[in-house]
C-alpha atoms as a PDB file:
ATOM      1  CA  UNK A   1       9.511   0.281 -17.455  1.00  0.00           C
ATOM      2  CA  UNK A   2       7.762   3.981 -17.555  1.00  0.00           C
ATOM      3  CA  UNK A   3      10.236   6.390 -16.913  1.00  0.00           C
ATOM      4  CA  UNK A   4       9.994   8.660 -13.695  1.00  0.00           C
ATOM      5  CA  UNK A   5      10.971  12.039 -13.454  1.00  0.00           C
ATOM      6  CA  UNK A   6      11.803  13.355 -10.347  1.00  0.00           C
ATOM      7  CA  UNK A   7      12.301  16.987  -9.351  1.00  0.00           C
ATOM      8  CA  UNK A   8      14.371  17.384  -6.304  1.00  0.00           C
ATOM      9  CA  UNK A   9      15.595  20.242  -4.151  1.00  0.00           C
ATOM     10  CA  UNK A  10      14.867  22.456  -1.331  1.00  0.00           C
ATOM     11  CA  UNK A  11      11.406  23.809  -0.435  1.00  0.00           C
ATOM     12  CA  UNK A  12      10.964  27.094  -2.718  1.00  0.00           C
ATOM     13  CA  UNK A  13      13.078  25.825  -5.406  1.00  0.00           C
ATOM     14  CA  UNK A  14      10.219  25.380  -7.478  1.00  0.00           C
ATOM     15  CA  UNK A  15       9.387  21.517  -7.578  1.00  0.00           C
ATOM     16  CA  UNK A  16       5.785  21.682  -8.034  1.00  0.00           C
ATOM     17  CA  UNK A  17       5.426  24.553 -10.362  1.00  0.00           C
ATOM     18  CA  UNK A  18       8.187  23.142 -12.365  1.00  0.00           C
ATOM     19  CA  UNK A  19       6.812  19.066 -12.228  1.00  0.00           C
ATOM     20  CA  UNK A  20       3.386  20.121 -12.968  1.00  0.00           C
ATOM     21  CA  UNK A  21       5.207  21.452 -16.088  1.00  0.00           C
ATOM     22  CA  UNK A  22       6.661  18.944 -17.040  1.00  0.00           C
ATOM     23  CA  UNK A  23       3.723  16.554 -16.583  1.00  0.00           C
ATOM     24  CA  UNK A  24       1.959  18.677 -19.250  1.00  0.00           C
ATOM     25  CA  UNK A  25       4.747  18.951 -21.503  1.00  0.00           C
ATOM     26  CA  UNK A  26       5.472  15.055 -21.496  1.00  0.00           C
ATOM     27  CA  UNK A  27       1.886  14.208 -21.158  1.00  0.00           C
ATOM     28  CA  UNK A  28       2.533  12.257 -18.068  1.00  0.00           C
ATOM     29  CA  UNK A  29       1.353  11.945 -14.621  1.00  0.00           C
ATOM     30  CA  UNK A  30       2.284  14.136 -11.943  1.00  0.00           C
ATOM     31  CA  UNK A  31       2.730  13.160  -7.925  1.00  0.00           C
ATOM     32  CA  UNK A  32       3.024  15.824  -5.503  1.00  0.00           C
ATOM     33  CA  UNK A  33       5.435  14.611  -3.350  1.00  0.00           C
ATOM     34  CA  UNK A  34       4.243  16.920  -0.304  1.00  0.00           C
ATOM     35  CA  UNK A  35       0.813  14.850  -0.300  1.00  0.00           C
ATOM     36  CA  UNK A  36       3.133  11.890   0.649  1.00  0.00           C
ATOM     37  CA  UNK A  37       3.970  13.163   4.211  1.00  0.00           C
ATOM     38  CA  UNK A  38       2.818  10.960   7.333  1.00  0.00           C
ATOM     39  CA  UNK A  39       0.825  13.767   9.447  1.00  0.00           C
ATOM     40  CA  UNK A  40       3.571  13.678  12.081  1.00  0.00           C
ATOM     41  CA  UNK A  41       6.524  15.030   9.760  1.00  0.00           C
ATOM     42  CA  UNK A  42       4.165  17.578   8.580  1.00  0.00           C
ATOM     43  CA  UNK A  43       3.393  18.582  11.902  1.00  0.00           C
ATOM     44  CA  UNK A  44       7.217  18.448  13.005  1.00  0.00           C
ATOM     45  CA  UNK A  45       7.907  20.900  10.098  1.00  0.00           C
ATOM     46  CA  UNK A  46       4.847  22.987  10.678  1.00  0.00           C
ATOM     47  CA  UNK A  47       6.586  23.158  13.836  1.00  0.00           C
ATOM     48  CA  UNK A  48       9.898  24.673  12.566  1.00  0.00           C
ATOM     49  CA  UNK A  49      11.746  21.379  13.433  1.00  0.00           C
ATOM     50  CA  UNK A  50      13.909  19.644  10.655  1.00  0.00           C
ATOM     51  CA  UNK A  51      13.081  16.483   9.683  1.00  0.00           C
ATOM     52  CA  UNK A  52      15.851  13.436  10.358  1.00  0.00           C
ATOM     53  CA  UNK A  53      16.972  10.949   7.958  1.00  0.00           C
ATOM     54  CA  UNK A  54      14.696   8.548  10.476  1.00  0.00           C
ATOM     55  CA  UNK A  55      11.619  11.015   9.782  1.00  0.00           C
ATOM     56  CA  UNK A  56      11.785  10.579   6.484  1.00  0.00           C
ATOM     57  CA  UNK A  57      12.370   6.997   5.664  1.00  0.00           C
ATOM     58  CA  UNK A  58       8.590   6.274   5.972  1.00  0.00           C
ATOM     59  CA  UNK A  59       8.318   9.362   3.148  1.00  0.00           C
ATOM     60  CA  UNK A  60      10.807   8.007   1.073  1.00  0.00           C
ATOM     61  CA  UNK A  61       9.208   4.805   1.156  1.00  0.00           C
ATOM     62  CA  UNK A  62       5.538   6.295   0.137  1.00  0.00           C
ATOM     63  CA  UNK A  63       7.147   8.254  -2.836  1.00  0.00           C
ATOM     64  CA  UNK A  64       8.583   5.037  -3.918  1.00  0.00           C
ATOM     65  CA  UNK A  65       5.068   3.367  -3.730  1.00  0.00           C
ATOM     66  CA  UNK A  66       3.702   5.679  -5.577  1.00  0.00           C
ATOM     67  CA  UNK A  67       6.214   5.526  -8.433  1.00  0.00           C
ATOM     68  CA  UNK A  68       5.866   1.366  -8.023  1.00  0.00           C
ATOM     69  CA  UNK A  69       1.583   2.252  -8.106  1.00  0.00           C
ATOM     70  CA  UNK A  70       1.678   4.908 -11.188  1.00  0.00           C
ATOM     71  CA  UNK A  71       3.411   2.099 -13.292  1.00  0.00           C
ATOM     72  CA  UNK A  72       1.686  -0.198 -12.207  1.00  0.00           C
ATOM     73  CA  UNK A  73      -1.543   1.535 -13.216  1.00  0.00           C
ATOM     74  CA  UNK A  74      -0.330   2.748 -16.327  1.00  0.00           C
ATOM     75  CA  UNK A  75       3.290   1.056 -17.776  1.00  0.00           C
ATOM     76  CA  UNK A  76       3.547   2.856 -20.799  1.00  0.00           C
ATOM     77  CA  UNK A  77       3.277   6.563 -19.458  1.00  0.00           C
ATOM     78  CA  UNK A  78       5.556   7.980 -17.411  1.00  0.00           C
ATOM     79  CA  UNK A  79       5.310  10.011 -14.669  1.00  0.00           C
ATOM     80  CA  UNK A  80       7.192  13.736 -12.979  1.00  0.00           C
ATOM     81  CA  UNK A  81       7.095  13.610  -9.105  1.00  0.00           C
ATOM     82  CA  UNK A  82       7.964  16.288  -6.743  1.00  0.00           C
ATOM     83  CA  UNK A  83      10.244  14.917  -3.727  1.00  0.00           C
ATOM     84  CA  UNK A  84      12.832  16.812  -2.034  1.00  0.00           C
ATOM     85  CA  UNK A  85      15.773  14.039  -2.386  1.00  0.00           C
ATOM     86  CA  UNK A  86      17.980  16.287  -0.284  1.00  0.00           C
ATOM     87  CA  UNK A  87      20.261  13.617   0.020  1.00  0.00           C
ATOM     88  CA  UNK A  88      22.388  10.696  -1.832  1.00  0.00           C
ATOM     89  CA  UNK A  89      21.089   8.082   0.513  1.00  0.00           C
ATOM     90  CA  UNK A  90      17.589   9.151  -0.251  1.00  0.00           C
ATOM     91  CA  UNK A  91      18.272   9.021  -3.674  1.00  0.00           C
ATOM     92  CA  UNK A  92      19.553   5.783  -3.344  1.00  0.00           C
ATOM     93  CA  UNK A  93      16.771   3.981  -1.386  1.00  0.00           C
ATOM     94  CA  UNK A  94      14.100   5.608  -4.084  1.00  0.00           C
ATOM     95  CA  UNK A  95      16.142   4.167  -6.778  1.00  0.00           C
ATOM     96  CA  UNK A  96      16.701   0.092  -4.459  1.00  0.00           C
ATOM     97  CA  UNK A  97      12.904   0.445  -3.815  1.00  0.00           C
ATOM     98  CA  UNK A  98      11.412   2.242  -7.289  1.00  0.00           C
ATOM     99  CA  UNK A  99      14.209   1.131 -10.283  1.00  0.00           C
ATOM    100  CA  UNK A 100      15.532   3.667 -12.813  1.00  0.00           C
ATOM    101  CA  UNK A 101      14.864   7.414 -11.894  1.00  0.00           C
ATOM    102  CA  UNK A 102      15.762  10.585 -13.374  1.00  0.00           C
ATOM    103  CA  UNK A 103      16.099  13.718 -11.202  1.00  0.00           C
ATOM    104  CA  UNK A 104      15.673  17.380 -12.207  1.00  0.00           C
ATOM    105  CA  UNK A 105      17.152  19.428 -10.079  1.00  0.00           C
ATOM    106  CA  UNK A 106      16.532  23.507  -9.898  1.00  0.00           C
ATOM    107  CA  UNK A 107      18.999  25.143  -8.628  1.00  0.00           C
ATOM    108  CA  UNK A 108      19.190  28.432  -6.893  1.00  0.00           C
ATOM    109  CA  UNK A 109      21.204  30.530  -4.494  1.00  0.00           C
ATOM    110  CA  UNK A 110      20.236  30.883  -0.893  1.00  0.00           C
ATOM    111  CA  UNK A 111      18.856  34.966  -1.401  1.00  0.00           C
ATOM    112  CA  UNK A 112      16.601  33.595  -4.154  1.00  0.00           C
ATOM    113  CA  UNK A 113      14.905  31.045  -2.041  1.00  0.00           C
ATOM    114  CA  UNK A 114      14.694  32.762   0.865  1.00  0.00           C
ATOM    115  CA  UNK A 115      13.429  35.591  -0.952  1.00  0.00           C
ATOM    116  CA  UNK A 116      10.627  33.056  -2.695  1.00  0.00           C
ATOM    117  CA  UNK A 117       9.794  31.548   0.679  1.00  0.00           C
ATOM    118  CA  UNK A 118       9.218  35.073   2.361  1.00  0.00           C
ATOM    119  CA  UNK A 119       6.189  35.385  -0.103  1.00  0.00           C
ATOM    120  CA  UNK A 120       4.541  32.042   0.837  1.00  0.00           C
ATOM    121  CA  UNK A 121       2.385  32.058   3.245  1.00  0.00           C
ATOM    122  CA  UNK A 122       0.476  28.809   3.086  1.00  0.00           C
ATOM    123  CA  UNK A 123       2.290  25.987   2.910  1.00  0.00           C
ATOM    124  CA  UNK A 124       3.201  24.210   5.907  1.00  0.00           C
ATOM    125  CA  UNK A 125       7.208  23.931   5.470  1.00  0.00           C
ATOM    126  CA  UNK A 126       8.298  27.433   7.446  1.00  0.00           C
ATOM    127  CA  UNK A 127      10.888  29.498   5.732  1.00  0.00           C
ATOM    128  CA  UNK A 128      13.311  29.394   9.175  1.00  0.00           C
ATOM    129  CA  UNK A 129      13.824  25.679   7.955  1.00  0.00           C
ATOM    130  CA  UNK A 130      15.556  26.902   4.813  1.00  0.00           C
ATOM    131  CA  UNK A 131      19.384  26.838   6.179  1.00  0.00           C
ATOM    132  CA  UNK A 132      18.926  23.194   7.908  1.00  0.00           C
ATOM    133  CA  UNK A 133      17.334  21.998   4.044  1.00  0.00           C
ATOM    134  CA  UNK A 134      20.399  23.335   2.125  1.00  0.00           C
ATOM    135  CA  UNK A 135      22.614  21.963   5.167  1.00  0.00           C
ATOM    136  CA  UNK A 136      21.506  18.173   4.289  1.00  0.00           C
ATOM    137  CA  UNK A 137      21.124  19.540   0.277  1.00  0.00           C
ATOM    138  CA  UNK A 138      23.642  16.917  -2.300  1.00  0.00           C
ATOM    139  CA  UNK A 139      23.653  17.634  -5.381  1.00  0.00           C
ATOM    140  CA  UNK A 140      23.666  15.159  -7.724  1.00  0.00           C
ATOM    141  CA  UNK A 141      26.731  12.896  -8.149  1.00  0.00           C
ATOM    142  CA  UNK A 142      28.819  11.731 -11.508  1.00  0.00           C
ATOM    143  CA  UNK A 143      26.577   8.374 -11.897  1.00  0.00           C
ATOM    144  CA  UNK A 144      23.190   9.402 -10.829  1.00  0.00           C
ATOM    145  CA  UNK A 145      20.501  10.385 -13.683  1.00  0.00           C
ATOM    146  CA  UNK A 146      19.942  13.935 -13.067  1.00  0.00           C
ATOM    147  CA  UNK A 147      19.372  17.155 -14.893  1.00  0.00           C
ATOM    148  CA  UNK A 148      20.285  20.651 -13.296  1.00  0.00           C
ATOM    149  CA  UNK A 149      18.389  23.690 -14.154  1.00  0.00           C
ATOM    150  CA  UNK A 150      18.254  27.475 -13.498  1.00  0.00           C
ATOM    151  CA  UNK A 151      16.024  27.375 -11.187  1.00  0.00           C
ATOM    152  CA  UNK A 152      15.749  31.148 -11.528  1.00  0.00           C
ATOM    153  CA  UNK A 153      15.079  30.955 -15.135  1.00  0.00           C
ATOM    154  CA  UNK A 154      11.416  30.907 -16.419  1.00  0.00           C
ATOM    155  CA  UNK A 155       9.724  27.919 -15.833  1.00  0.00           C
ATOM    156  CA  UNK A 156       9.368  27.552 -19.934  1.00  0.00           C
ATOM    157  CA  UNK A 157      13.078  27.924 -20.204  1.00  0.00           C
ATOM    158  CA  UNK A 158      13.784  25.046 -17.854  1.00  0.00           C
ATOM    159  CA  UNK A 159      10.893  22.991 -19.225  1.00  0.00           C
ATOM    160  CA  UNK A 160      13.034  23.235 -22.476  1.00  0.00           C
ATOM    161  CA  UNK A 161      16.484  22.651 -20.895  1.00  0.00           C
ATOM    162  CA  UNK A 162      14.715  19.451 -18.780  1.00  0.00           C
ATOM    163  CA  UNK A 163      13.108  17.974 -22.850  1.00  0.00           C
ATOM    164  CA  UNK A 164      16.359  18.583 -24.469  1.00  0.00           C
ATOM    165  CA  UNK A 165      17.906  16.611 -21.725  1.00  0.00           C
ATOM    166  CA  UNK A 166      15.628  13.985 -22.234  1.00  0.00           C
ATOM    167  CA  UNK A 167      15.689  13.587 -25.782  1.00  0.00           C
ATOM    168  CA  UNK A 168      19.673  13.807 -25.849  1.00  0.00           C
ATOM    169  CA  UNK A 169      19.200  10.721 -23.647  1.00  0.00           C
ATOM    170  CA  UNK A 170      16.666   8.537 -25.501  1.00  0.00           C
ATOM    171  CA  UNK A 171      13.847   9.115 -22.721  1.00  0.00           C
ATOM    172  CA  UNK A 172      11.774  11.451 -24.853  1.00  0.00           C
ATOM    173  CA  UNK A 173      11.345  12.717 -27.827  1.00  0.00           C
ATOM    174  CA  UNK A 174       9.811  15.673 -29.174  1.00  0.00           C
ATOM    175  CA  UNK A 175       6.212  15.305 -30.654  1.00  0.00           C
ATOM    176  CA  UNK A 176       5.394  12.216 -27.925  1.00  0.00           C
ATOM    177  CA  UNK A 177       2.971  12.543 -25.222  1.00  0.00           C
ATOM    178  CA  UNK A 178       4.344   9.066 -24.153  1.00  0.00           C
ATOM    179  CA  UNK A 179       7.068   6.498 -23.949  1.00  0.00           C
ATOM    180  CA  UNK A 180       6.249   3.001 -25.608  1.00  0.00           C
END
């Protein structure tokens, strides 16, 4: 089975900028997880309203399709997704639906963040929604595949962190593009 990176957290902690990364890096796929939205949760948080656990089931579920779809399409590459996986239950149904995951998460304090999200202006996830995201935020548990980063760092520096994870666990190694 491909392996499947996943890089979690709280809008402005950097999950794109640091999956698209990794994608490169690895030489694998990458899914932006924000794509993945039905309209109406995008227009909830476009709104300034959190999202509920029941809001994003349906999300959860698409991200999982597209894992199921990207290996699927190609088994022997992996691929880095961006997905919020606030929570342990939502880490959980991704991993009953999708299999094995790894998830990177970037972690930052509250100032940082807000500070990041005071400087975007076009994404559709308003910076007032911060507090109720790092409300519902879990952190990784003993047990689950994950990787934490400095999510202040520069995004080189926790490329390298996120590969020397990897390798030190078998799912990469330096000087391959892809998994066999």
């Amino acid at each position: 089975m491909s392996p499947v990176l996943i890089v979690m957290g709280v809008s402005g902690s950097g999950k794109s900028t640091l999956g698209q990364a990794l994608a490169t890096a690895l030489g694998w796929r990458f899914i932006e997880g924000d794509t993945l939205h039905p309209p109406a949760n995008i227009a909830k948080m476009a709104a300034g309203l959190p999202l509920d656990d029941a809001d994003r089931r349906p999300f959860l579920e698409a991200v999982a399709d597209a894992i199921l779809a990207s290996r699927r399409e190609s088994p022997a590459t992996g691929v880095v997704l961006s997905c919020s996986a606030l929570k342990r239950s939502y880490r959980d149904l991704l991993r009953a639906h999708a299999g094995e995951l790894t998830f990177v998460l970037p972690e930052m304090s509250r100032q940082q963040l807000a500070a990041r999200l005071s400087k975007r202006h076009d994404h559709f996830m308003p910076a007032t929604l911060l507090d109720s995201q790092l409300a519902d935020l879990e952190a990784p548990q003993p047990g689950e595949a994950s990787i934490v980063v400095d999510g202040a760092a520069p995004t080189a520096a926790q490329v390298a962190r996120v590969l020397s994870a990897l390798a030190n666990h078998g799912i990469f190694s330096p000087g391959r593009a892809t998994t066999s």
